[in-house]
PDB file of N, CA and C in Angstrom:
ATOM      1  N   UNK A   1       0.820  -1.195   0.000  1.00  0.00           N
ATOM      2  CA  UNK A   1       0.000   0.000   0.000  1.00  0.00           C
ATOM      3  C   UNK A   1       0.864   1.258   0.000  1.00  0.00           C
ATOM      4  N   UNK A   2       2.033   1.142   0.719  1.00  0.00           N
ATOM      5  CA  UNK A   2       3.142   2.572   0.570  1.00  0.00           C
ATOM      6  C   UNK A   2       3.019   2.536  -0.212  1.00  0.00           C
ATOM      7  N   UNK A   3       3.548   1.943  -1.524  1.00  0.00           N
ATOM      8  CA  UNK A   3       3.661   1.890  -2.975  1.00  0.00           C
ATOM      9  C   UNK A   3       2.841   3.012  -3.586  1.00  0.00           C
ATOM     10  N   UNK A   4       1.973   2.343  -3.500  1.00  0.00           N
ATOM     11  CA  UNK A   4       0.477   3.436  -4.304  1.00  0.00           C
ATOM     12  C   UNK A   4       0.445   4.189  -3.869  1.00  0.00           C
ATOM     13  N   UNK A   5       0.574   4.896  -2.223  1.00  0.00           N
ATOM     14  CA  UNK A   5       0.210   5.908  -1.940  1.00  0.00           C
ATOM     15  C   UNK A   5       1.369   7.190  -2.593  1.00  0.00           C
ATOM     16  N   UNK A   6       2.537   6.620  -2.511  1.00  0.00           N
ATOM     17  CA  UNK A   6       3.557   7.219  -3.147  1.00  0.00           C
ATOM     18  C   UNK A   6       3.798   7.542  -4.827  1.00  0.00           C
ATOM     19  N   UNK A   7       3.370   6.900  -5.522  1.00  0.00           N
ATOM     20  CA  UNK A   7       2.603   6.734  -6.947  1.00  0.00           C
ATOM     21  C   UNK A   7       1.702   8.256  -6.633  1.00  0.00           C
ATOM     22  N   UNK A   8       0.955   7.560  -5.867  1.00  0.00           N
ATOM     23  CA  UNK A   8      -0.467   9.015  -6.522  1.00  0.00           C
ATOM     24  C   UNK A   8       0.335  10.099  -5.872  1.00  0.00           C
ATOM     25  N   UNK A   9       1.416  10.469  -4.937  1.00  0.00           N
ATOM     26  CA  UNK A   9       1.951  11.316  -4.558  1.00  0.00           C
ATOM     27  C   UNK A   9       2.580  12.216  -5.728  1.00  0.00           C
ATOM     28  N   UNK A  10       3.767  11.334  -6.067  1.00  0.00           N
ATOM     29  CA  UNK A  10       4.448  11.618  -7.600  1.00  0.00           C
ATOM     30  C   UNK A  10       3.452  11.865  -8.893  1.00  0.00           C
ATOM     31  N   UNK A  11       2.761  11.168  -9.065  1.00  0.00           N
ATOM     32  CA  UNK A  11       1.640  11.517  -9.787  1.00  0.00           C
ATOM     33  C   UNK A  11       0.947  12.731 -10.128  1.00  0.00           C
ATOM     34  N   UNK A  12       0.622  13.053  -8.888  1.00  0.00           N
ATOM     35  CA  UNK A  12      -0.296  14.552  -8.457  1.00  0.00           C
ATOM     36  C   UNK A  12       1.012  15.912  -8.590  1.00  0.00           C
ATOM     37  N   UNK A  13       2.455  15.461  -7.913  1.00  0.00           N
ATOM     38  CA  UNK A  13       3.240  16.348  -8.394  1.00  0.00           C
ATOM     39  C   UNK A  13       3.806  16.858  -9.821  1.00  0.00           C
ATOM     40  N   UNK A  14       4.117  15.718 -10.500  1.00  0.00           N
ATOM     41  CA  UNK A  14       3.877  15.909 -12.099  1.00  0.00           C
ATOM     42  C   UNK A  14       2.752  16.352 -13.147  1.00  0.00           C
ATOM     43  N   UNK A  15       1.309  16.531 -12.345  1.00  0.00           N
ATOM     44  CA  UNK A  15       0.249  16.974 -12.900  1.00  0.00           C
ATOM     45  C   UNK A  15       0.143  18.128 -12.555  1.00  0.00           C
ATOM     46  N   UNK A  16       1.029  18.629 -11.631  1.00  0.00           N
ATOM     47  CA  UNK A  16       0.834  20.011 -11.231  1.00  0.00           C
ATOM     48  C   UNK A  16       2.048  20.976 -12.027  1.00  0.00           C
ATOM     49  N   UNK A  17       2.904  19.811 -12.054  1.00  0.00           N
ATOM     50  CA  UNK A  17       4.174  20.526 -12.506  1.00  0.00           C
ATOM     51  C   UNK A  17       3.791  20.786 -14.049  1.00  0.00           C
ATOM     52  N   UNK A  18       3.003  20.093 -14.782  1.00  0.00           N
ATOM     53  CA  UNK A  18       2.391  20.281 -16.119  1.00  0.00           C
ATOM     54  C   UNK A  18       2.172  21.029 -16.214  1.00  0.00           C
ATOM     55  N   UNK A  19       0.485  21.582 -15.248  1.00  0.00           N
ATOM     56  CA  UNK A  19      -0.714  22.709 -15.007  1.00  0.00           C
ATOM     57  C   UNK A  19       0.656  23.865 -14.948  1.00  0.00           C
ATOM     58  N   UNK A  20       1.688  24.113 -14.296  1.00  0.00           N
ATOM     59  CA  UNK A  20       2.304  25.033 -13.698  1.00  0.00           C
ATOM     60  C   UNK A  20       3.130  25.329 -15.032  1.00  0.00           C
ATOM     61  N   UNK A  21       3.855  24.226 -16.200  1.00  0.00           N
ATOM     62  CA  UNK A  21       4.302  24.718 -17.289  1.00  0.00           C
ATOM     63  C   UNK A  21       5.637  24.815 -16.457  1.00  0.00           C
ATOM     64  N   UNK A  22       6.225  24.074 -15.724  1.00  0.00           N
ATOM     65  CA  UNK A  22       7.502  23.173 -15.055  1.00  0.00           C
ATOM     66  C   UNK A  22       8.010  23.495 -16.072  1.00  0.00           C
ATOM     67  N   UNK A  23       9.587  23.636 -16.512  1.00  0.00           N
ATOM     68  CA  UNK A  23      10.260  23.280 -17.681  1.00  0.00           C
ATOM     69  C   UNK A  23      11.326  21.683 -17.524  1.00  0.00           C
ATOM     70  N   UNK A  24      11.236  21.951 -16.332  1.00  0.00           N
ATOM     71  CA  UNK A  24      11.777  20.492 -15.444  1.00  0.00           C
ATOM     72  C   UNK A  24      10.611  19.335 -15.583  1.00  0.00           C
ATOM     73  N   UNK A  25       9.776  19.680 -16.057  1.00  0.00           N
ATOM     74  CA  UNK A  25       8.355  18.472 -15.831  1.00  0.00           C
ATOM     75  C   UNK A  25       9.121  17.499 -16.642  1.00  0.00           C
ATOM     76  N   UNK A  26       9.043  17.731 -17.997  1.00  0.00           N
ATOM     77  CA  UNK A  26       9.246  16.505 -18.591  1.00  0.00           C
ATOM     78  C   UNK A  26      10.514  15.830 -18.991  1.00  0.00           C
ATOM     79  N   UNK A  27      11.897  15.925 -18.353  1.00  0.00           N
ATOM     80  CA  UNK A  27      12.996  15.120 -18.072  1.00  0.00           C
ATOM     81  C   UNK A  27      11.980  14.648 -16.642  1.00  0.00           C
ATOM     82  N   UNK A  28      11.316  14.725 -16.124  1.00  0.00           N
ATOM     83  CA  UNK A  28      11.166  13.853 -14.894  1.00  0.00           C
ATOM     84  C   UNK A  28      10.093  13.068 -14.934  1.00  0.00           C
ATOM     85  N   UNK A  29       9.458  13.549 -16.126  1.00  0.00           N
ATOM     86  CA  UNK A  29       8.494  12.474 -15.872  1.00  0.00           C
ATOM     87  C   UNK A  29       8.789  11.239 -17.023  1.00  0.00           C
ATOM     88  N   UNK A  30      10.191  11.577 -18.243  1.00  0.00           N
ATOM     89  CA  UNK A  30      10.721  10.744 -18.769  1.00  0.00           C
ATOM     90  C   UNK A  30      11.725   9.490 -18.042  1.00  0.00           C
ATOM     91  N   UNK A  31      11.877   9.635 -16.967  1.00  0.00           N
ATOM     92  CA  UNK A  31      12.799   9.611 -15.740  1.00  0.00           C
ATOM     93  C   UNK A  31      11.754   7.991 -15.074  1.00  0.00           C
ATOM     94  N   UNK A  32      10.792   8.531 -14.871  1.00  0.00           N
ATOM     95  CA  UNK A  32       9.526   7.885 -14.101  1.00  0.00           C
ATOM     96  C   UNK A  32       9.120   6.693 -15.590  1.00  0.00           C
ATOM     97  N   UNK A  33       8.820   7.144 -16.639  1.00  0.00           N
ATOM     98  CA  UNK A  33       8.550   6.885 -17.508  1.00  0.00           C
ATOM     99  C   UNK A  33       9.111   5.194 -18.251  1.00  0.00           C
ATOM    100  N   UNK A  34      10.830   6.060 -17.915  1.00  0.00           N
ATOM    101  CA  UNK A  34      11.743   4.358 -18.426  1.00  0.00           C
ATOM    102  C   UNK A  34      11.609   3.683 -17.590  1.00  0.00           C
ATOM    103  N   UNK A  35      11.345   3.940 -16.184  1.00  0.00           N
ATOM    104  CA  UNK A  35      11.578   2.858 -15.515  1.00  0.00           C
ATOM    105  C   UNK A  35      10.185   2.284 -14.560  1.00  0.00           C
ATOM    106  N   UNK A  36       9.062   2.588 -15.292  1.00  0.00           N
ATOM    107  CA  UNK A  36       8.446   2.342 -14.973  1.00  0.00           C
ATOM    108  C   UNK A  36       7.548   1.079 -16.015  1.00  0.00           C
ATOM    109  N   UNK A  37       7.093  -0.183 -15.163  1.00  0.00           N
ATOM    110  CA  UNK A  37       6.360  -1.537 -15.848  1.00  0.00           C
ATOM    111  C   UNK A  37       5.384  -2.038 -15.994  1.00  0.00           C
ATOM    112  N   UNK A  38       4.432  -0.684 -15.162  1.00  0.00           N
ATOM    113  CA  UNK A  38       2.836  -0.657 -15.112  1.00  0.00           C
ATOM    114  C   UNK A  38       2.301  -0.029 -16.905  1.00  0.00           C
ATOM    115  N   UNK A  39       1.839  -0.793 -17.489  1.00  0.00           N
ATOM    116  CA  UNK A  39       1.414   0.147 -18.541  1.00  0.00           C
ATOM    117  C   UNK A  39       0.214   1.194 -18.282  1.00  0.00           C
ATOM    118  N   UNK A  40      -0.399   1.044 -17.131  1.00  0.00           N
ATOM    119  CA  UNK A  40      -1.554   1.925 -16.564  1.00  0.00           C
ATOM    120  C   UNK A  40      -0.341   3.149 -16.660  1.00  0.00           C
ATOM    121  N   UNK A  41       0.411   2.939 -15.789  1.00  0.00           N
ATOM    122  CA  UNK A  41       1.021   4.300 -15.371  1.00  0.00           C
ATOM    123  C   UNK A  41       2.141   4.636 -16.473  1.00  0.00           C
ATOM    124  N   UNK A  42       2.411   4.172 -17.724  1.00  0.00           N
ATOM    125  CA  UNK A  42       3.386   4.639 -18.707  1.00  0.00           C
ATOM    126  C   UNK A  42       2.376   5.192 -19.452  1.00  0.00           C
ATOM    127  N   UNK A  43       0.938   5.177 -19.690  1.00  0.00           N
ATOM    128  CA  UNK A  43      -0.019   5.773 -20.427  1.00  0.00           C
ATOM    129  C   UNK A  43      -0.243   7.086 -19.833  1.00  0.00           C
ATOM    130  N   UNK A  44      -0.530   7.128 -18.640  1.00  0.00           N
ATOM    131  CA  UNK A  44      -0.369   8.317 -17.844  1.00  0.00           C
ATOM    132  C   UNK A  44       0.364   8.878 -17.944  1.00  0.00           C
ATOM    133  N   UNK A  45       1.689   8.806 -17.544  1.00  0.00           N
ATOM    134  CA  UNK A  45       2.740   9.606 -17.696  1.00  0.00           C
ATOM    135  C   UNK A  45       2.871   9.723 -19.739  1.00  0.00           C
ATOM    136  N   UNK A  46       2.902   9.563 -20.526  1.00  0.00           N
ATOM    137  CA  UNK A  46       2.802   9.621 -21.669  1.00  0.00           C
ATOM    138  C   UNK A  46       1.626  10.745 -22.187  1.00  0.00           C
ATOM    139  N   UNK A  47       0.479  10.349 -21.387  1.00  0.00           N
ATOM    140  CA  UNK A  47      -0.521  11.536 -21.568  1.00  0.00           C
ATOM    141  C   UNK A  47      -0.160  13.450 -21.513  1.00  0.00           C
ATOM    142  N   UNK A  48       0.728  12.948 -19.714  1.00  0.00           N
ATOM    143  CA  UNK A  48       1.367  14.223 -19.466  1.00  0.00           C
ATOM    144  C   UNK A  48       2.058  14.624 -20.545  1.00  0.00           C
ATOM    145  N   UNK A  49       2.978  14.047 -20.794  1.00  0.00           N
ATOM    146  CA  UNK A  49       4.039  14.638 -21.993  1.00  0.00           C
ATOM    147  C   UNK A  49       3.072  14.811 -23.222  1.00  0.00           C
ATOM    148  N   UNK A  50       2.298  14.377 -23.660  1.00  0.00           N
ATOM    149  CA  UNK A  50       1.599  14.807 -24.680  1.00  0.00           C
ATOM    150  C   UNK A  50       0.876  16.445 -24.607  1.00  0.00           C
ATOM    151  N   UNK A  51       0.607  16.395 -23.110  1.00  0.00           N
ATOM    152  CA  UNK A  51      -0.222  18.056 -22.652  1.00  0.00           C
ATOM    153  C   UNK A  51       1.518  18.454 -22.992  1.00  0.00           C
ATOM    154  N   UNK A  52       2.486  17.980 -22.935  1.00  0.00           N
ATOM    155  CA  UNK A  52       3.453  19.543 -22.669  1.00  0.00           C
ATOM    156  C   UNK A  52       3.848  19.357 -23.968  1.00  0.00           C
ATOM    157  N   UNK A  53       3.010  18.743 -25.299  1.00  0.00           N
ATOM    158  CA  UNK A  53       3.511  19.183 -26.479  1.00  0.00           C
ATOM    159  C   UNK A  53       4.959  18.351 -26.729  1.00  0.00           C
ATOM    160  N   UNK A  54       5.134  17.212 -26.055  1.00  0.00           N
ATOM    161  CA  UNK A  54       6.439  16.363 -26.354  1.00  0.00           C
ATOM    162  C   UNK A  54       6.103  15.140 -27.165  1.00  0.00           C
ATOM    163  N   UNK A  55       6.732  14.527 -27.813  1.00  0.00           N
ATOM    164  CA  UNK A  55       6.486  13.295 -27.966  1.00  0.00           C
ATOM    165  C   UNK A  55       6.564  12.116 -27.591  1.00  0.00           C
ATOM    166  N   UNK A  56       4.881  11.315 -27.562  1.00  0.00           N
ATOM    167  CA  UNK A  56       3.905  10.520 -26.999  1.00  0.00           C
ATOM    168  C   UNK A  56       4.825   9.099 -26.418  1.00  0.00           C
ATOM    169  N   UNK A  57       5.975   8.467 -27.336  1.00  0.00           N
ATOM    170  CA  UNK A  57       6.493   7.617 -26.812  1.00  0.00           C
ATOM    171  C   UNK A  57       6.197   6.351 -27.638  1.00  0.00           C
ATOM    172  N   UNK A  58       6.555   5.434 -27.520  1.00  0.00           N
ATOM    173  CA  UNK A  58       6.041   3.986 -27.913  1.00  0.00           C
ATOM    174  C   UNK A  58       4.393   3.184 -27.412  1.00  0.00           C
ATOM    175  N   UNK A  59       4.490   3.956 -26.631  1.00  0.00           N
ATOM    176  CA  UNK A  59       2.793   3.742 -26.352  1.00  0.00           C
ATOM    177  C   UNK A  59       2.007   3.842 -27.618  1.00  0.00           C
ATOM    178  N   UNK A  60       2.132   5.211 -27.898  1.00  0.00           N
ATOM    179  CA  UNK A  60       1.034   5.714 -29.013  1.00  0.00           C
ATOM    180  C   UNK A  60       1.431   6.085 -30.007  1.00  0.00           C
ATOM    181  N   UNK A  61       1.641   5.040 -30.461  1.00  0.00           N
ATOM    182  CA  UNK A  61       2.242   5.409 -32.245  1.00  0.00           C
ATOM    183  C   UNK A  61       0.756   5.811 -32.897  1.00  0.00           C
ATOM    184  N   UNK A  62       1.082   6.567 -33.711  1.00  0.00           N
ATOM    185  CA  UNK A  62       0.658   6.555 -34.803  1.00  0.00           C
ATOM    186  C   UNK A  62      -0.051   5.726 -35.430  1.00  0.00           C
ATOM    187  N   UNK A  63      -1.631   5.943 -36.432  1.00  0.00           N
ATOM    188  CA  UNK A  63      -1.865   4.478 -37.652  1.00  0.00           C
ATOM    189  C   UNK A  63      -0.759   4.331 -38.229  1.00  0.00           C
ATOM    190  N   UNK A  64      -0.896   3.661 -39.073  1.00  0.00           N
ATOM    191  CA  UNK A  64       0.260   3.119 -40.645  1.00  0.00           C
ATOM    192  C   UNK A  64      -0.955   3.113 -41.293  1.00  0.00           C
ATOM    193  N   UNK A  65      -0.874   4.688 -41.931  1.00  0.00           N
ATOM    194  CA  UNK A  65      -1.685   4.788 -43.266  1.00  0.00           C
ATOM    195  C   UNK A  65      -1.281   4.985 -44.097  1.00  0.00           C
ATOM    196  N   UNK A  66      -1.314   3.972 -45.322  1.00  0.00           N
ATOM    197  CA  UNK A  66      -0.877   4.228 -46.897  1.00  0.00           C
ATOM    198  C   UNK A  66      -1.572   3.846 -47.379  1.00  0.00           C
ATOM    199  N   UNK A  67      -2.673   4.914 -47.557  1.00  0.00           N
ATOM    200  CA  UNK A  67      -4.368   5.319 -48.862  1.00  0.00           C
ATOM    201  C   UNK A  67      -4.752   3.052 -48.187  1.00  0.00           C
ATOM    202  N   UNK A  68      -4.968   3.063 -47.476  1.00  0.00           N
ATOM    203  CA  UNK A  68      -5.717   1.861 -47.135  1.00  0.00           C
ATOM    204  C   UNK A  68      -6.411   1.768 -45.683  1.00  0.00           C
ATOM    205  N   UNK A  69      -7.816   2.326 -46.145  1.00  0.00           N
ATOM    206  CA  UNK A  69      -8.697   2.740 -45.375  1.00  0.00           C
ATOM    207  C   UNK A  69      -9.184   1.322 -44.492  1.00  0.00           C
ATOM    208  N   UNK A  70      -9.049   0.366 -44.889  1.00  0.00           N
ATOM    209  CA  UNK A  70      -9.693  -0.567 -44.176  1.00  0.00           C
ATOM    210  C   UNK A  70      -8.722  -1.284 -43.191  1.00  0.00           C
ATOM    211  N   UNK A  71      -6.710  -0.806 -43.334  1.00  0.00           N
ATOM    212  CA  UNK A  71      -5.800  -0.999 -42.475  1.00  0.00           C
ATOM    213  C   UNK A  71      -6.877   0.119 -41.372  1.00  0.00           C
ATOM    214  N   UNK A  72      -6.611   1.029 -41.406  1.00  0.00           N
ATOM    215  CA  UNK A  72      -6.676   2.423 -40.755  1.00  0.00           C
ATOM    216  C   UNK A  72      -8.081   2.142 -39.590  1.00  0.00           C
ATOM    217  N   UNK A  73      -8.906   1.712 -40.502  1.00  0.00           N
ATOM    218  CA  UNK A  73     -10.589   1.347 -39.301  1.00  0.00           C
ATOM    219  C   UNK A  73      -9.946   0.567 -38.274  1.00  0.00           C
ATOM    220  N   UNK A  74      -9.232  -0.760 -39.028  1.00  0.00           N
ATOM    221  CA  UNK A  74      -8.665  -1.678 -38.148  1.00  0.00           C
ATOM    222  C   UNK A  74      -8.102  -1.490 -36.717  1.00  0.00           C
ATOM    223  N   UNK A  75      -7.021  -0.752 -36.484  1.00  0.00           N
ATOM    224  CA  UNK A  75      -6.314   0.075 -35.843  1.00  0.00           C
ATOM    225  C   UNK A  75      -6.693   0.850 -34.752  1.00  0.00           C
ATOM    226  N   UNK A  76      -8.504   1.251 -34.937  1.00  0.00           N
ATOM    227  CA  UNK A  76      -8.942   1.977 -34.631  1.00  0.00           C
ATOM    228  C   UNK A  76     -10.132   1.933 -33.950  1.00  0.00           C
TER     229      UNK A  76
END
């Protein structure tokens, strides 16, 4: 239970450090990011970096669209 409570601790500080426009936010939440094995919480932290305009990570690639609409639904 420490665990988690410490999670949503760090958590709530990196969501603030976002809201606040941190310039330190996102080396730290890339930091949290590698070494973290929860995919709950690499989506999260991935989300953040997406609000600060960074890029999303291996989580969220992109479709693979080339003019083939029925790859693309797939995907989706």
């Amino acid at each position: 239970m420490k665990k988690k409570d410490s999670s949503e601790k760090i958590f709530y500080a990196l969501s603030k450090a976002v809201e606040n426009n941190d310039p330190n936010a996102a080396k730290r939440i890339r930091e949290i990011l590698n070494s973290s094995e929860d995919p709950s919480e690499m989506r999260y932290l991935e989300g953040l970096l997406m609000m600060l305009g960074e890029s999303p990570g291996e989580l969220e690639d992109p479709p693979d669209i080339e003019d083939d609409q029925e790859e693309y639904w797939e995907e989706y």
